[in-house]
Structures are given as structure tokens and as C-alpha cells.
C-alpha atoms as a PDB file:
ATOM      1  CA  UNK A   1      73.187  60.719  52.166  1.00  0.00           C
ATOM      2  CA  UNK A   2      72.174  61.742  48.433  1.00  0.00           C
ATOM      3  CA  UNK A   3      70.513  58.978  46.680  1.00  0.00           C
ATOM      4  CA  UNK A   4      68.972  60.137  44.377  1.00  0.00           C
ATOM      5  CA  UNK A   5      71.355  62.393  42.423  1.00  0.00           C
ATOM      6  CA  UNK A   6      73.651  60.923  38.998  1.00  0.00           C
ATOM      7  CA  UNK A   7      76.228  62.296  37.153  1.00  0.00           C
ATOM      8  CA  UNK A   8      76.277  63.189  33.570  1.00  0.00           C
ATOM      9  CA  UNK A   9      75.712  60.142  32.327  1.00  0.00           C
ATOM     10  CA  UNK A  10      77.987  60.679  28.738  1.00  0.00           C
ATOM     11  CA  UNK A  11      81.295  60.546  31.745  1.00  0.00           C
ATOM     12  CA  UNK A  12      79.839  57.196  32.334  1.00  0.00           C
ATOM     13  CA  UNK A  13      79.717  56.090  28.378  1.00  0.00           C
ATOM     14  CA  UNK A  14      83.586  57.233  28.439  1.00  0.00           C
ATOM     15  CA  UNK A  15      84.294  55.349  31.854  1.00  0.00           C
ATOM     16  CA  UNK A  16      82.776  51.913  29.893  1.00  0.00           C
ATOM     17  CA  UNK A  17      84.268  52.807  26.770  1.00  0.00           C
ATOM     18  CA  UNK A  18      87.960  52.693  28.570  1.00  0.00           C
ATOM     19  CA  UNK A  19      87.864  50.177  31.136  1.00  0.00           C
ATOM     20  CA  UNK A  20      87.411  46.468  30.976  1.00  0.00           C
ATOM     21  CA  UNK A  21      83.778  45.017  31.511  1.00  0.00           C
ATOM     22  CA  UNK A  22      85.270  43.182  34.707  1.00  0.00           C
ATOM     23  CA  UNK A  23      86.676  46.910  36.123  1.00  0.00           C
ATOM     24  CA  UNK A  24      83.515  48.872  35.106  1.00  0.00           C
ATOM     25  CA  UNK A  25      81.084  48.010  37.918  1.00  0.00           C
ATOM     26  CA  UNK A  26      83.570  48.155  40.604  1.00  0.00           C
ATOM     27  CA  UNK A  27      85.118  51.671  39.571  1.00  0.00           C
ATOM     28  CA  UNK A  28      81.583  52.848  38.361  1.00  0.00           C
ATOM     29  CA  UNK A  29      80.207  52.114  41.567  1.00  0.00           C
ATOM     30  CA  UNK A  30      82.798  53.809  43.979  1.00  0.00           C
ATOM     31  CA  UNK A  31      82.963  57.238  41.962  1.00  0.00           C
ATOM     32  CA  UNK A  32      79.375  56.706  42.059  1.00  0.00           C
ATOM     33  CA  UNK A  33      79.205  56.688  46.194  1.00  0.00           C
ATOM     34  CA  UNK A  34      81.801  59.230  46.702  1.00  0.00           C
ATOM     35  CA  UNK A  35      79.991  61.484  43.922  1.00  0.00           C
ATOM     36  CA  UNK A  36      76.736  60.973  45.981  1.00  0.00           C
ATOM     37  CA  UNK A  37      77.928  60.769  49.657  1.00  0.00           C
ATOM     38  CA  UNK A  38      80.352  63.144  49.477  1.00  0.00           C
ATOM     39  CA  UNK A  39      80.867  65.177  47.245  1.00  0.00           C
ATOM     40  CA  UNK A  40      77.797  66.383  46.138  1.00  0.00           C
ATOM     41  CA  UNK A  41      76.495  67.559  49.717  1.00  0.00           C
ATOM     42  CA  UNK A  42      79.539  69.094  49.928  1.00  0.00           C
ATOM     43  CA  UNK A  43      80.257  70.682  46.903  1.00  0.00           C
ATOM     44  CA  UNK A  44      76.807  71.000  44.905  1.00  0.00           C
ATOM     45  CA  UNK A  45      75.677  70.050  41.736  1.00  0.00           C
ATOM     46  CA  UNK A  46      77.612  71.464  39.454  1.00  0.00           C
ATOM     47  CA  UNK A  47      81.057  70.860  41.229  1.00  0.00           C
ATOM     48  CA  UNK A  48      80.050  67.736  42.138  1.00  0.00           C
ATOM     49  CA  UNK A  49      79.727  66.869  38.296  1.00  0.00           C
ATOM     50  CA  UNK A  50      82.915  68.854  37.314  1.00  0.00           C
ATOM     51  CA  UNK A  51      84.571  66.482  40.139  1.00  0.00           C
ATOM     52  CA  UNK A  52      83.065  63.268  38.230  1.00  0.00           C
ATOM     53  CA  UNK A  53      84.397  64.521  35.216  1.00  0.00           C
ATOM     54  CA  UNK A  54      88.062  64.826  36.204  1.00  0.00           C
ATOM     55  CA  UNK A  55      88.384  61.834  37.594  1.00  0.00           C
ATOM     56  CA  UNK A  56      86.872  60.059  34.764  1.00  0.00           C
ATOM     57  CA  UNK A  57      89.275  61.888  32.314  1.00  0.00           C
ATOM     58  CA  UNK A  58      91.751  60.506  34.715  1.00  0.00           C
ATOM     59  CA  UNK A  59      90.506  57.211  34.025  1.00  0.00           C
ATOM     60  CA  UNK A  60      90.329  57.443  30.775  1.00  0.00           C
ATOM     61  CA  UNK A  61      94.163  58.903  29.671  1.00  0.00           C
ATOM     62  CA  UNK A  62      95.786  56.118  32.420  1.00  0.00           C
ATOM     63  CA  UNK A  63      93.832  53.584  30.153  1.00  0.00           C
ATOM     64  CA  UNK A  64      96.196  54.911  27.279  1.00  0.00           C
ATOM     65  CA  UNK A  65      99.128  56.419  28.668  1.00  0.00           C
ATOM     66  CA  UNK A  66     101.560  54.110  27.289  1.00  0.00           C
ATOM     67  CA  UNK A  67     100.511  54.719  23.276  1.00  0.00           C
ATOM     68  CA  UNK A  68      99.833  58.452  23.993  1.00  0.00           C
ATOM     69  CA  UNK A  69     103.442  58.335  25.115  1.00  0.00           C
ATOM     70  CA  UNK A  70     104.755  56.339  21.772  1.00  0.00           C
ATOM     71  CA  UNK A  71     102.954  58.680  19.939  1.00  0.00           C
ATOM     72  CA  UNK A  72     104.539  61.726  21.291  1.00  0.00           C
ATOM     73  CA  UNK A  73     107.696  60.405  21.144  1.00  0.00           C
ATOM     74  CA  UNK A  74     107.868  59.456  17.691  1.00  0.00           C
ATOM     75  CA  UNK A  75     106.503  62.905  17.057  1.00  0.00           C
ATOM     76  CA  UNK A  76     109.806  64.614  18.841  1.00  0.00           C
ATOM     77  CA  UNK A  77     112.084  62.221  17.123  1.00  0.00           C
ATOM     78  CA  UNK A  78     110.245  63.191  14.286  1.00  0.00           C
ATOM     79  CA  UNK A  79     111.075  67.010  15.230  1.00  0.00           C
ATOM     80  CA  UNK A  80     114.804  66.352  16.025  1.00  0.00           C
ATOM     81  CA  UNK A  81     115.468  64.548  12.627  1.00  0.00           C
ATOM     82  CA  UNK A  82     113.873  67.069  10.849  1.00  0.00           C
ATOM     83  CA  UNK A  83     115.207  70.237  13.272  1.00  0.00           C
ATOM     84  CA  UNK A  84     118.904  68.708  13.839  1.00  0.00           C
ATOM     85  CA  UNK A  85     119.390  66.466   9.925  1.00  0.00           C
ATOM     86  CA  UNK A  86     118.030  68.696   7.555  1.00  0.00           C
ATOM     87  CA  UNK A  87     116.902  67.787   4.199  1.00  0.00           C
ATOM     88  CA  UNK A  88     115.497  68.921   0.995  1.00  0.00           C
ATOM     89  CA  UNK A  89     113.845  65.877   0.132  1.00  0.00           C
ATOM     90  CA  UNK A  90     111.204  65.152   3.047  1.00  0.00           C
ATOM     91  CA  UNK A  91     109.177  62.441   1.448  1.00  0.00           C
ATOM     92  CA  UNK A  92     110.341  59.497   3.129  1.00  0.00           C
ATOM     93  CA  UNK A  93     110.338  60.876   6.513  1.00  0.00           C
ATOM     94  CA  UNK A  94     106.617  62.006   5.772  1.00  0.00           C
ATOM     95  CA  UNK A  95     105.812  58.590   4.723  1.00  0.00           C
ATOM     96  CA  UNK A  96     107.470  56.746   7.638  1.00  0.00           C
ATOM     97  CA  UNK A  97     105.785  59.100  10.575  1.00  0.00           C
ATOM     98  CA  UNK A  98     102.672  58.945   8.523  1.00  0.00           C
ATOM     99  CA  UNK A  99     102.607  55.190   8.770  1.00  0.00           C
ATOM    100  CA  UNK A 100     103.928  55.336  12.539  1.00  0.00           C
ATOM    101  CA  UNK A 101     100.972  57.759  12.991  1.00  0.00           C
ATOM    102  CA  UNK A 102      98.455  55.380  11.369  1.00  0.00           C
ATOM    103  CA  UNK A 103      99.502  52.639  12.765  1.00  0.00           C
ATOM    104  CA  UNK A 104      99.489  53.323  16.706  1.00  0.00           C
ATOM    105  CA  UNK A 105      96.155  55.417  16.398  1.00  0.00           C
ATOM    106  CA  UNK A 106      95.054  52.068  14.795  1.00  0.00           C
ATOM    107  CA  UNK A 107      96.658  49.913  17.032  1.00  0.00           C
ATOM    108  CA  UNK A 108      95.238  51.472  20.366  1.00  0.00           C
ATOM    109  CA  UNK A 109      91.757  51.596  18.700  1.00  0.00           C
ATOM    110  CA  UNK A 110      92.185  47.887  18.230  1.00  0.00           C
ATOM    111  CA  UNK A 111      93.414  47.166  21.851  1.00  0.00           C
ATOM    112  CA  UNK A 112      91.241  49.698  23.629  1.00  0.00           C
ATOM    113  CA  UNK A 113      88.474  47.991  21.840  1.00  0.00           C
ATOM    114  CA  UNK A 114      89.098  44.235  22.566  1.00  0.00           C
ATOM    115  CA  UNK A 115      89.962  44.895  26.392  1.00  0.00           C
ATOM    116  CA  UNK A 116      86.736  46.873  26.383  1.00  0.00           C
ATOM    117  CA  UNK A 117      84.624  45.037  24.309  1.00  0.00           C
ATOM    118  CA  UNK A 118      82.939  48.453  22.674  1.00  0.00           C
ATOM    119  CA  UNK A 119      83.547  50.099  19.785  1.00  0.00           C
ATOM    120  CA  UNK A 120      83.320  53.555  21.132  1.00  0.00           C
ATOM    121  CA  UNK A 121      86.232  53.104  23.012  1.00  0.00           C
ATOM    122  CA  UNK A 122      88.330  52.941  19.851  1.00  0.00           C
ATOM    123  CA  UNK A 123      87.641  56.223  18.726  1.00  0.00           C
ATOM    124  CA  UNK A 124      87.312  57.941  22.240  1.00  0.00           C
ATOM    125  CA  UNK A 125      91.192  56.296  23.348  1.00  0.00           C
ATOM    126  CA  UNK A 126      93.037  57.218  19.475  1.00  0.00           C
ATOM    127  CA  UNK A 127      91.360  61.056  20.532  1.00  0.00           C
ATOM    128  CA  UNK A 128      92.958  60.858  23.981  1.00  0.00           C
ATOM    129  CA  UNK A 129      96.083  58.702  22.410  1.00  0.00           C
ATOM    130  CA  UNK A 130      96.549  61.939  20.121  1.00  0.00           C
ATOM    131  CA  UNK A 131      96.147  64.933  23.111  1.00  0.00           C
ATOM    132  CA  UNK A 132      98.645  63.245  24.778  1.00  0.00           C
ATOM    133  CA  UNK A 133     100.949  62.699  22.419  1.00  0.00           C
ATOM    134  CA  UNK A 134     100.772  66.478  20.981  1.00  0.00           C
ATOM    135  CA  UNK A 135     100.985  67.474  24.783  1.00  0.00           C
ATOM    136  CA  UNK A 136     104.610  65.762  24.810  1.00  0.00           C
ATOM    137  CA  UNK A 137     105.396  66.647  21.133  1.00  0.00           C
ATOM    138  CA  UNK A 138     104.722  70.250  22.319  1.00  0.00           C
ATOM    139  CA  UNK A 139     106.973  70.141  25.643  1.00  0.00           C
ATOM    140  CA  UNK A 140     109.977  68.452  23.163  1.00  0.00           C
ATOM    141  CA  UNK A 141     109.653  70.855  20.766  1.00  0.00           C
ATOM    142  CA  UNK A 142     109.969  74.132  22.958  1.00  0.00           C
ATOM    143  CA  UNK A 143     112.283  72.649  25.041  1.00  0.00           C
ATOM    144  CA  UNK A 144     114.798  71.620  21.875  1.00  0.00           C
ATOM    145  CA  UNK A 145     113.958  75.058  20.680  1.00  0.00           C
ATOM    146  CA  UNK A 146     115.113  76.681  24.076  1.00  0.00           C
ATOM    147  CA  UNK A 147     117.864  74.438  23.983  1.00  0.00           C
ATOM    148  CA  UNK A 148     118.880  74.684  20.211  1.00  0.00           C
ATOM    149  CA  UNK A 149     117.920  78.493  18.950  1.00  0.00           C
ATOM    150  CA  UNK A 150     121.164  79.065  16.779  1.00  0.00           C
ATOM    151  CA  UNK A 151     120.969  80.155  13.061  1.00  0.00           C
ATOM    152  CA  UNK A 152     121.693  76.978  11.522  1.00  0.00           C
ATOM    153  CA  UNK A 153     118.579  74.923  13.871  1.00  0.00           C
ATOM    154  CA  UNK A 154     116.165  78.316  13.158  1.00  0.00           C
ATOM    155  CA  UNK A 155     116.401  77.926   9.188  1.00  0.00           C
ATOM    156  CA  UNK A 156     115.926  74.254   9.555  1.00  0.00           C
ATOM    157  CA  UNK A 157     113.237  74.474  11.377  1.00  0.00           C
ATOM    158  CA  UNK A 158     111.747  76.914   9.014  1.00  0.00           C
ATOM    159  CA  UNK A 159     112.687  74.689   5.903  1.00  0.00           C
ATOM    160  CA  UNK A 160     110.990  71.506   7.637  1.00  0.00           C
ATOM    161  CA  UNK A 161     107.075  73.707   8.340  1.00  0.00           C
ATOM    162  CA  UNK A 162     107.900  75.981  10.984  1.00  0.00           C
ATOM    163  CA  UNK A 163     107.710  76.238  14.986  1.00  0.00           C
ATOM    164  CA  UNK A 164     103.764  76.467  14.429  1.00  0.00           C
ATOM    165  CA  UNK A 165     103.714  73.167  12.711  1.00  0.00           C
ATOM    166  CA  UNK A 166     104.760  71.447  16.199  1.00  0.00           C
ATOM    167  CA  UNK A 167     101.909  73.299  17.919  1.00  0.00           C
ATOM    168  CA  UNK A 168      99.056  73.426  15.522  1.00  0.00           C
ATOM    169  CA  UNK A 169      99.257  69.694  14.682  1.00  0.00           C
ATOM    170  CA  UNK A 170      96.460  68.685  17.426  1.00  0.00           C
ATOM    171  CA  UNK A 171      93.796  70.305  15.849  1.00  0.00           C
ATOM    172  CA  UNK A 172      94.865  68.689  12.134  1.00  0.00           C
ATOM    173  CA  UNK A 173      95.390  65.301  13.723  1.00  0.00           C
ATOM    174  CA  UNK A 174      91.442  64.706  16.118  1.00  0.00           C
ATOM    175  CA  UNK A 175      89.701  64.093  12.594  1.00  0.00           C
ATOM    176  CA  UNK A 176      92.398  60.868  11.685  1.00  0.00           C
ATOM    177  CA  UNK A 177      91.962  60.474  15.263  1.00  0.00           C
ATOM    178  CA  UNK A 178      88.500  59.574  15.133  1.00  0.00           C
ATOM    179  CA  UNK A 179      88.582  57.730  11.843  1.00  0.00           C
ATOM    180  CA  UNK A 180      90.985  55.556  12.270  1.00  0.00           C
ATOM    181  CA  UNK A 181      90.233  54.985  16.277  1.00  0.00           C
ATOM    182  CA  UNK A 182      86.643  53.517  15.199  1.00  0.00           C
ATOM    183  CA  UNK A 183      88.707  51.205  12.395  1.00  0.00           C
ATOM    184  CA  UNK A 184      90.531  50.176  14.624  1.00  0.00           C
ATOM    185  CA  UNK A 185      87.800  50.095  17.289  1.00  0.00           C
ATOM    186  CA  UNK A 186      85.344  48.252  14.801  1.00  0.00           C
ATOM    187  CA  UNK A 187      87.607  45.338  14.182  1.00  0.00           C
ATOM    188  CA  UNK A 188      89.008  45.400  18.008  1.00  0.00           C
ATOM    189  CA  UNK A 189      85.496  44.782  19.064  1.00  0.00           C
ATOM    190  CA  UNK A 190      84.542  41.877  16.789  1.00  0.00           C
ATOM    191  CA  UNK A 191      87.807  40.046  18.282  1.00  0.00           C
ATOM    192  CA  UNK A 192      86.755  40.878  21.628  1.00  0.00           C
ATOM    193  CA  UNK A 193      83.160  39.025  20.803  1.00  0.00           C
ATOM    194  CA  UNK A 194      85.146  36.344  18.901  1.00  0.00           C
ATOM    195  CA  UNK A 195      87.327  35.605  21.576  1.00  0.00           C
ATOM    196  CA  UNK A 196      84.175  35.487  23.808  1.00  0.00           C
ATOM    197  CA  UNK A 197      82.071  33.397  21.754  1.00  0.00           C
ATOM    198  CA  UNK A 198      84.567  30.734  20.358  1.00  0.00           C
ATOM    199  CA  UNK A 199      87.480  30.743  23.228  1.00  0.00           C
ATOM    200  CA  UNK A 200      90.448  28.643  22.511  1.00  0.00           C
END
């Protein structure tokens, strides 16, 4: 039995950040025994770690599945409208996904926050909130264009940013990610310690 051995401890900041103060110790503590009694004499350092890590991204997109999901979503439908309704005028659908957009990365900072009580875990969920949403905006989007490749869906989808727009939109969307996750986080945290402090 290893003892003596931790894992990088920034997995653990992400494990606190995304789990409720009342689930932290309890899941911290098990990963922590396997990781040390068997894993890492079996494995070694550095799988041992890579091990740690997995299962506390696991952790960590579970905790926001269900708005990484809404996200994605309302990025295909997005897609579709755009792909399948064409238009020369896109404003309003711009604004409407925009404020969809804003307002679930906000949202799950908020909630991520006040379950966790820490405003890191604002920021850290809208990041994970937005991988998995692009990871199902990206599965939509080749599988309406394997589905839907005549003329007529090709120059829409052209007119409305192009096939690359549905797969380079990740990268463009971590930095709103992160700004409005720690909003959200920020504010989701001081109702979390208000809640705590002056219960009704």
C-alpha cells in the first residue's frame, strides 16, 4: 500500500469546483484510495495520474451534462433553420442564439456555482458546458450534411457561414466561455453563501 503518493493536485481543484461540498470528501477520498492502492502500484506514476485525470473529467462533464446538451441542441436547431429555411436577413436568428448562448453559459455558471459554493466552478462548468455542446453541434451538423448534400441545402449552407462555421465554433466560443462562466459563477457563489448565512 502507497501512502504517500498524490495526484496532481489542479484534478482535485476541478473535482471541488464541480461537485457539492457534501459529495467532495466522499468522492475525493475513494479516487484517492484506488489512485494509491491500486492503481499506482500497478500502473506507475504517470498512468496512475493520467487514470486520476479521466475519471475526474468524468466527474466533471456528468456535473453538466444536461446544459452541455441544451447547448448543443440549440446549436443544431440553430444549423437546421439556417441549413433547411434560408434567409437573407440573418439578424434575428443571430440575436436569438446569441442570447440562448449567453444565457445557458450564464445560467450553468450560476448553478454550478451555488451547488458548489466556488466561483471557479462557474467558469470551469460554462468551458465544459461549451465542449460538449460543440461535440453534439458537430455530430448534427455532419450527420444533416450526410443526410441533406443536395444543391439547394449546399448553397444554403454556404450563404448562412459555411460547413467550417459548425466546426470551428469551439475555439471562438472558450473565451465567452470563461467570461461569462465566472459572471455567472461570481453571483452563483454569493447566493450559495447567502443561502448559507441567512437560510429561510
Amino acid at each position: 500500500m502507497t501512502t504517500n503518493v498524490t495526484p496532481p493536485a489542479w484534478a482535485e481543484t476541478v473535482l471541488r469546483a464541480v461537485l457539492k461540498p457534501t459529495d467532495f470528501a466522499t468522492v475525493s477520498g475513494d479516487l484517492l484510495e484506488e489512485y494509491r492502492e491500486t492503481v499506482y502500484p500497478a500502473r506507475g506514476r504517470q498512468n496512475a495520474d493520467r487514470w486520476y485525470v479521466v475519471q475526474i473529467f468524468g466527474f466533471a462533464m456528468r456535473s453538466v451534462a444536461l446544459w452541455g446538451a441544451l447547448f448543443g441542441f440549440a446549436e443544431v436547431a440553430r444549423t437546421a433553420l439556417d441549413w433547411f429555411v434560408p434567409t437573407h436577413d440573418f439578424s434575428v436568428r443571430s440575436a436569438v442564439s446569441t442570447y440562448v448562448g449567453i444565457g445557458l453559459l450564464l445560467t450553468t455558471g450560476f448553478w454550478s456555482a451555488w451547488r458548489s459554493g466556488s466561483v471557479a466552478s462557474g467558469p470551469v462548468s460554462a468551458t465544459l458546458t461549451v465542449i460538449i455542446g460543440e461535440i453534439i453541434s458537430s455530430i448534427g451538423a455532419a450527420a444533416m450534411l450526410v443526410m441533406f448534400h443536395d444543391p439547394r441545402t449546399m448553397s444554403a449552407m454556404e450563404a448562412s457561414g459555411g460547413l467550417s462555421e459548425a466546426f470551428t465554433l469551439p475555439i471562438i466560443l472558450v473565451l465567452p466561455a470563461l467570461l461569462l462562466g465566472t459572471l455567472g459563477g461570481a453571483l452563483g457563489a454569493a447566493a450559495h453563501a447567502k443561502v448559507r448565512i441567512d437560510p429561510v
